[in-house]
Protein backbone atom coordinates (compact mmCIF):
# COMPACT_ATOMS: atom_id res chain seq x y z
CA UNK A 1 169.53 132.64 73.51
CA UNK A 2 165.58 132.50 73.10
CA UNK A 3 165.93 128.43 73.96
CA UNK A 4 167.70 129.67 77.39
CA UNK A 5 165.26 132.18 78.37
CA UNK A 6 162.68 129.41 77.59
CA UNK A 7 164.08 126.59 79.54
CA UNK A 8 164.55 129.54 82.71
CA UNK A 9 160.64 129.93 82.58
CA UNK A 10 158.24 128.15 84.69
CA UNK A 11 155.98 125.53 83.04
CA UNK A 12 152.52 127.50 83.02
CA UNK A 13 154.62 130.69 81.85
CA UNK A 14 156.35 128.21 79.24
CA UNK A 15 153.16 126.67 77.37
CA UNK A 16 151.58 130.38 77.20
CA UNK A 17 154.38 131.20 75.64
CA UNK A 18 154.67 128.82 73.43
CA UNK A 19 150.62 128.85 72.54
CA UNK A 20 151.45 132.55 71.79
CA UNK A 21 153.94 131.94 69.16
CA UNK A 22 151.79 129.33 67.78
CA UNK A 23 149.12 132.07 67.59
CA UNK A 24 151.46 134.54 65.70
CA UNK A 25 152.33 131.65 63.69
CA UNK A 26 148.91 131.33 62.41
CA UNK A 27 148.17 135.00 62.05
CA UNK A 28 151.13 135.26 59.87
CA UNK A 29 149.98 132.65 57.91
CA UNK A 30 146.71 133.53 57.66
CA UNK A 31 147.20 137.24 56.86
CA UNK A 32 147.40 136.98 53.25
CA UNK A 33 143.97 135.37 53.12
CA UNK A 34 142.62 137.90 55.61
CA UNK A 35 144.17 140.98 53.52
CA UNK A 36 142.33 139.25 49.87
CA UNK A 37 138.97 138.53 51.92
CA UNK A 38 139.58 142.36 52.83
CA UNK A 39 140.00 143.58 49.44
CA UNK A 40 136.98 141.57 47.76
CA UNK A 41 134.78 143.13 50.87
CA UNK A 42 135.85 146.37 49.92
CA UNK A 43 135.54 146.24 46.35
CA UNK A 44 132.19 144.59 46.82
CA UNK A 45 131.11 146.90 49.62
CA UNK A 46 129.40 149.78 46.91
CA UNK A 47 127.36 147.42 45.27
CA UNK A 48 126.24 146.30 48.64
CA UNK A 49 125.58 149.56 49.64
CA UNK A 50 123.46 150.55 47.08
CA UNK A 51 121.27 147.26 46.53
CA UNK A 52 120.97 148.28 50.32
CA UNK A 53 119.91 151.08 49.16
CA UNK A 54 117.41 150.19 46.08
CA UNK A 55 115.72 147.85 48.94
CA UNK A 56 115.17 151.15 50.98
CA UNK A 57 113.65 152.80 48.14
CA UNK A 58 112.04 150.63 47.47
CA UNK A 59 110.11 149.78 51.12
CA UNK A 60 109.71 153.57 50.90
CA UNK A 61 107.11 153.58 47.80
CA UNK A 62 105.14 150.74 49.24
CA UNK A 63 104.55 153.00 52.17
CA UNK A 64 101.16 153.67 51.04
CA UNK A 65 100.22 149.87 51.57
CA UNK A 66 101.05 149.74 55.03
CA UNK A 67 102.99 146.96 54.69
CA UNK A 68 103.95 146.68 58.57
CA UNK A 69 99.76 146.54 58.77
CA UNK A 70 98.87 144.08 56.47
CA UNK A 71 102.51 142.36 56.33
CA UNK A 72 101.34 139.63 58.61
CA UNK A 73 97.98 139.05 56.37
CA UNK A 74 100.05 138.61 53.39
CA UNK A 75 102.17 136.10 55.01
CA UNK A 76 99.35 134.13 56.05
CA UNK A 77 97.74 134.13 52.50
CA UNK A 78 100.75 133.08 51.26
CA UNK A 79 100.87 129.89 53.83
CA UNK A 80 96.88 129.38 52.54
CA UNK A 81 98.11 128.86 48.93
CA UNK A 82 101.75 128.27 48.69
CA UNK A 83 102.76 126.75 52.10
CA UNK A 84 102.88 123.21 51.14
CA UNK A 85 105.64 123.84 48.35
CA UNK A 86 108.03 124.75 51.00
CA UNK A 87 107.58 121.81 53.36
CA UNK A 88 111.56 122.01 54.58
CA UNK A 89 110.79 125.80 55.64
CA UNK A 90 107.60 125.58 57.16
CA UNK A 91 108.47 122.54 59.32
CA UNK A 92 111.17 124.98 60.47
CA UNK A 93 109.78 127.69 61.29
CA UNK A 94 107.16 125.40 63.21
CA UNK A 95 110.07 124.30 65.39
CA UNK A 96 111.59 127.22 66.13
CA UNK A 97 108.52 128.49 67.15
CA UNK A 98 107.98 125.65 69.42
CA UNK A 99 111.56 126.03 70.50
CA UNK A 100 110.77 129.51 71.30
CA UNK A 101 111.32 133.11 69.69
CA UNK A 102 112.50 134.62 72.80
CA UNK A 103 115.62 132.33 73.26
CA UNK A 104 116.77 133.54 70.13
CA UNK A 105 116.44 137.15 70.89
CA UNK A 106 118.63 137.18 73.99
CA UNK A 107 121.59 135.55 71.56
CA UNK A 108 120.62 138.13 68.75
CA UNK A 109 120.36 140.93 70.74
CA UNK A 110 123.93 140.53 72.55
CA UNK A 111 125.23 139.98 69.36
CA UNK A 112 123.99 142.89 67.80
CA UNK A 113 124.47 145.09 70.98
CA UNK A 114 128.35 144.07 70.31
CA UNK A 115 128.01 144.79 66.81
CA UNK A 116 126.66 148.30 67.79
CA UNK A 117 129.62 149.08 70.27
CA UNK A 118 132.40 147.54 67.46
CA UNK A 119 130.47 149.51 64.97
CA UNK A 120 130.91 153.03 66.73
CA UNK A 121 134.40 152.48 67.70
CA UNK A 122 135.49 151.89 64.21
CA UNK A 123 133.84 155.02 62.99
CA UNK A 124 135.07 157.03 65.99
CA UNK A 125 138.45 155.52 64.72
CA UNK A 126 137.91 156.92 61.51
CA UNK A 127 137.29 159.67 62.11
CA UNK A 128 140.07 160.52 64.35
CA UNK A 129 142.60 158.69 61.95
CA UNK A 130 141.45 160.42 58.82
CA UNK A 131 143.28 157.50 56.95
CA UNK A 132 142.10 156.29 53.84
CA UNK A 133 143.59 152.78 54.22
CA UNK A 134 143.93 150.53 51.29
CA UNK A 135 142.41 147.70 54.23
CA UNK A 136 139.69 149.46 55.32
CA UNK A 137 137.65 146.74 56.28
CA UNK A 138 140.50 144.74 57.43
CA UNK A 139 141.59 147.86 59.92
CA UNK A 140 137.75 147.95 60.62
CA UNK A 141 137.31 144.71 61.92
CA UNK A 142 140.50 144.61 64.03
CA UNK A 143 138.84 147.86 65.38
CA UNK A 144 135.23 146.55 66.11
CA UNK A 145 136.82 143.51 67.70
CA UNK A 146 138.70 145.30 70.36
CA UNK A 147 135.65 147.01 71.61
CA UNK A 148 133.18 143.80 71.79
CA UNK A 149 133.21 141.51 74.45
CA UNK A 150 134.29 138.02 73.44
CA UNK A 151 132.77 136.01 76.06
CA UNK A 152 129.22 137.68 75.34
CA UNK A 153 129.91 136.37 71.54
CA UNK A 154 130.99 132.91 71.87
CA UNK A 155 128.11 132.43 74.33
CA UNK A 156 125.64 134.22 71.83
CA UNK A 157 126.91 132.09 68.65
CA UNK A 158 126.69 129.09 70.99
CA UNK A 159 123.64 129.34 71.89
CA UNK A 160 122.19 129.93 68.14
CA UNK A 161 124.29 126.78 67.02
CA UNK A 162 122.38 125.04 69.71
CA UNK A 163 118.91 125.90 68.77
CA UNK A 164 119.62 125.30 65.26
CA UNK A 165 121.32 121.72 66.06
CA UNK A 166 117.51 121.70 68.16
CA UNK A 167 115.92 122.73 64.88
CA UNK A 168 117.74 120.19 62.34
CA UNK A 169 117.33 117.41 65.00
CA UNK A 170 113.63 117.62 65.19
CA UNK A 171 112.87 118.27 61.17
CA UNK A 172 115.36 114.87 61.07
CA UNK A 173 113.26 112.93 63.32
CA UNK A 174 110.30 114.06 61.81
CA UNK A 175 111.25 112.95 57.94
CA UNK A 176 112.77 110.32 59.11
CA UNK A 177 109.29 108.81 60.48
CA UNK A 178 107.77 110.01 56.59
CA UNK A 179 110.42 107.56 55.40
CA UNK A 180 110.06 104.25 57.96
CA UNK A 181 106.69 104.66 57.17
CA UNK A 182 107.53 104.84 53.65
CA UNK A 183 109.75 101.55 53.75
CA UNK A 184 106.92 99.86 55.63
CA UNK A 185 104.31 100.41 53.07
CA UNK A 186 106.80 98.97 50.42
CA UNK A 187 106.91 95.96 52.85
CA UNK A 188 103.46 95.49 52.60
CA UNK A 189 103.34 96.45 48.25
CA UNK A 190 106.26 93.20 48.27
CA UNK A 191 104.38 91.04 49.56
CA UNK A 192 101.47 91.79 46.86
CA UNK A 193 104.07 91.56 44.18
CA UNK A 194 105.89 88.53 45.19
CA UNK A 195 102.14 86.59 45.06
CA UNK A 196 101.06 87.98 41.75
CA UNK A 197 103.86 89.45 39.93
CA UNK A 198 106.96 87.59 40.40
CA UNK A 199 105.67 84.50 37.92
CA UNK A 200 105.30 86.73 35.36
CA UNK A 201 108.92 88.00 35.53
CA UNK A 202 109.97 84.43 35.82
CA UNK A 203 108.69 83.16 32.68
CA UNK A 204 109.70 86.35 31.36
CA UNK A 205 113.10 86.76 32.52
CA UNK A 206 116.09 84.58 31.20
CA UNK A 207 116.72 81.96 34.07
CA UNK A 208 120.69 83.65 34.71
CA UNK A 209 119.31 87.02 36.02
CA UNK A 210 116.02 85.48 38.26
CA UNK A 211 118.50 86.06 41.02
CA UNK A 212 117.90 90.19 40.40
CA UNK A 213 114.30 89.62 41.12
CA UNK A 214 113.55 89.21 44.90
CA UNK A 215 116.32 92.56 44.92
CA UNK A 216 114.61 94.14 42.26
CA UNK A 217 111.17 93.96 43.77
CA UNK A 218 111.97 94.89 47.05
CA UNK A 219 114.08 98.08 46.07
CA UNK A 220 111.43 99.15 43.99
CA UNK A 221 108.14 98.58 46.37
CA UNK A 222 110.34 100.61 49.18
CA UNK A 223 110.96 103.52 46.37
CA UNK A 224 107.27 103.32 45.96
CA UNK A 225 106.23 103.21 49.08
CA UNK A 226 108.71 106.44 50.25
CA UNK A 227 107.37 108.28 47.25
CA UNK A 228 103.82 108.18 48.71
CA UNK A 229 105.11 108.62 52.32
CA UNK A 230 106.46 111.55 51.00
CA UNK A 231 103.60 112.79 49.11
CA UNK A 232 101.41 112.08 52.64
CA UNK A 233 103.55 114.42 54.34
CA UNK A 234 103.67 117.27 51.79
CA UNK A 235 99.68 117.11 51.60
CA UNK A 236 99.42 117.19 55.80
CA UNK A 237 102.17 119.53 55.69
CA UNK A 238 100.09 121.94 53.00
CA UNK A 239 96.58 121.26 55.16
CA UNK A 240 98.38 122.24 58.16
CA UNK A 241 99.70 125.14 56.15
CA UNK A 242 96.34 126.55 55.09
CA UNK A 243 94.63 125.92 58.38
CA UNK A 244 97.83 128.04 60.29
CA UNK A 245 97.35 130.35 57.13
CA UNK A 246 94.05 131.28 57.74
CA UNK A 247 94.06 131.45 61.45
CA UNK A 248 97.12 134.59 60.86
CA UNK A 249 95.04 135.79 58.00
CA UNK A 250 92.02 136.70 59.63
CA UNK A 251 93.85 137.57 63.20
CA UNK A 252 95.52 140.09 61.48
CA UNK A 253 93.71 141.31 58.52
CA UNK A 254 91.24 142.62 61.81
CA UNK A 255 93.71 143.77 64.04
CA UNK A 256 95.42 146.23 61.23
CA UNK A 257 91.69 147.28 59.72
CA UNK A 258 91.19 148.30 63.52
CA UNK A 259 94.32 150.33 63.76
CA UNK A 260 93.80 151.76 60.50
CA UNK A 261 90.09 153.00 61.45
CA UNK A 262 87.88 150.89 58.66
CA UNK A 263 86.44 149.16 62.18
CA UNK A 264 85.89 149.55 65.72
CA UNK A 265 87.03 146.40 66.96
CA UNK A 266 87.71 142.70 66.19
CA UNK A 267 84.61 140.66 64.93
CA UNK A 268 85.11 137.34 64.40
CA UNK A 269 87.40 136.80 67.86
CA UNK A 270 88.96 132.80 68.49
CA UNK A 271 86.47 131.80 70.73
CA UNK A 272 83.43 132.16 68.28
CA UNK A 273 81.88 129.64 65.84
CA UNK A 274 81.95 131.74 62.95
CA UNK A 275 86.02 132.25 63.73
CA UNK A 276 86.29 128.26 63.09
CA UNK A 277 84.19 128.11 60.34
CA UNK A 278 85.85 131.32 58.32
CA UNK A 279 89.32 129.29 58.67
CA UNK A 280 88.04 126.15 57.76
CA UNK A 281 86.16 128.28 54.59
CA UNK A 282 89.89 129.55 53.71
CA UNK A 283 91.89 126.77 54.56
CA UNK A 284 89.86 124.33 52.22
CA UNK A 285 90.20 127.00 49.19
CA UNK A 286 93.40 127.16 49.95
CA UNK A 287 94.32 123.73 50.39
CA UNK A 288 92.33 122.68 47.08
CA UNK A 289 94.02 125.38 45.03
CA UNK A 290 97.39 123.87 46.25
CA UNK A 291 96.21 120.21 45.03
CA UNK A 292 95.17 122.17 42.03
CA UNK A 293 99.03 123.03 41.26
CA UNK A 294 100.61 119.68 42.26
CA UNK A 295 101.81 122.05 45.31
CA UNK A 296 103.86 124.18 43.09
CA UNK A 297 103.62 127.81 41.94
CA UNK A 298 103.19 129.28 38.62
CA UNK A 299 106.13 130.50 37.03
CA UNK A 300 105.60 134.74 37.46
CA UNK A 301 105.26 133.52 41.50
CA UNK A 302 108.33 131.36 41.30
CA UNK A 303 110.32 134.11 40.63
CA UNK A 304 109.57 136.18 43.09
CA UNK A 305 109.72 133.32 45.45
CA UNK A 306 113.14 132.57 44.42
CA UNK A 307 114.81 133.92 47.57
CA UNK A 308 112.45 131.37 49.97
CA UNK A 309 113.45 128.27 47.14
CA UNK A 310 116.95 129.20 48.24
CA UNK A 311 115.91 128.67 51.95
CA UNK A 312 114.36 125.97 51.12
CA UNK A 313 117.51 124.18 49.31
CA UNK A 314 119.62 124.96 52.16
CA UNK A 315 117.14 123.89 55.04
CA UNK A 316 116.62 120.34 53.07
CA UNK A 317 120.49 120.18 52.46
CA UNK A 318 121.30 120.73 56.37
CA UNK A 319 118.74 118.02 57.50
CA UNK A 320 120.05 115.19 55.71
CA UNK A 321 124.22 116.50 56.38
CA UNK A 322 124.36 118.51 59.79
């Protein structure tokens, strides 16, 4: 009967008919995965809630500090001393910068402004239901998504796939000329070798493997010579660090000691001499104290810095596979 009524349909009614059992197809299929992802969000959902929680808390006893005041001080003392450890993360927040913040806040905002509008329906459905659901996030989420608007989320997720495809691109374009410069320099360190220390490895070197040596030497003057491309662009990368560093350092450390009242206005403004040579003061500290620690961090920081390694993992690991 069902292959009747089909055939008796035109063909644009037919196919969206037939992508709609295709859909419920999928949903069925898909539901038992959907009501286990459910369940774990659930059960994880208190501990969520209250590391949520222990984060307030916590923000709440460093009130004291000011830490929305001198926030942006600390971050740029921590780009004076640390910033050439996290090259990957840097480089990436330099691009998206260039790229430009505001982009990224019309997609953020439309998705959280659908996010918002889900959010209240579901508890306005909650309330009025007064069900306590074994699925409550899975009845949640159905809930939220008939009150956003699709469009506005496809085009907000596109649009922050884009910039981030922006992002990766440029940090791949950029290592990638640390490493042809890299292979060039081993170019230049076979040449060297081939005059002076290939006769050695052939009177050295039983006559059946000389064929290894031409590979051999090449492979390992390009090694060398990435290693130190490498090494060039982690010590620009921490220079430029501690110069941007210092720049946010004193900005801000002035523009919160003005709002708090401990002075009457900026001193050392952009324009003026003793601006440039405060930053280049802080910058070279900074910059020699990274040297100083083979850009690394001692162990109590590394630790607390554990949530930026992390970032850092994940940025490296999406340049060289997106």
């Amino acid at each position: 009967q069902m292959s009747n009524d089909a055939a008796l349909l035109p063909p644009a009614a037919l196919g969206r008919s037939m992508s709609m059992e295709k859909a419920n197809e999928l949903l069925n299929k898909l539901s038992p995965y959907l009501e286990k992802a459910a369940d774990l969000v659930d059960k994880a959902k208190p501990h969520v809630l209250k590391g949520w929680a222990a984060c307030k808390l916590g923000w709440e006893y460093i009130q004291p500090c000011k830490p929305k005041e001198w926030g942006p001080t600390l971050f740029g003392i921590i780009l004076i001393f640390f910033g050439g450890r996290f090259l990957s993360t840097v480089a990436a927040f330099e691009a998206v910068r260039l790229i430009g913040l505001k982009k990224i806040f019309v997609h953020t905002d439309k998705l959280w402004e659908n996010y918002q509008a889900g959010r209240d329906a579901a508890e306005k459905d909650k309330k009025e239901s007064g069900d306590p659901s074994s699925h409550e996030t899975k009845r949640k989420v159905l809930t939220m998504l008939k009150s956003m608007e699709p469009n506005e989320v496809i085009e907000a997720c596109g649009g922050l796939y884009s910039i981030m495809l922006a992002v990766v691109a440029t940090l791949r374009f950029k290592f990638a000329a640390a490493v042809t410069l890299g292979c060039s320099i081993g170019d230049m360190f076979t040449a060297s070798v081939d005059t002076y220390g290939k006769p050695l490895m052939v009177k050295s070197i039983p006559a059946e493997y000389h064929k290894w040596i031409d590979p051999a030497i090449k492979l390992v003057c390009q090694g060398v010579g990435v290693s130190l491309a490498w090494m060039l662009q982690r010590v620009m990368s921490a220079l430029h660090c501690s110069l941007r560093g210092a720049q946010i350092a004193i900005i801000q450390s002035q523009k919160a000691a003005v709002r708090l009242g401990f002075l009457t206005k900026v001193k050392l403004t952009e324009d003026s001499a003793y601006f440039s040579l405060a930053v280049t003061m802080l910058a070279s500290l900074g910059f020699l104290n990274q040297i100083a620690y083979g850009f690394s961090l001692p162990l109590p920081l590394q630790i607390i810095f554990m949530p930026v390694y992390m970032l850092e993992f994940i940025i490296t690991h999406a340049i060289g596979t997106v």
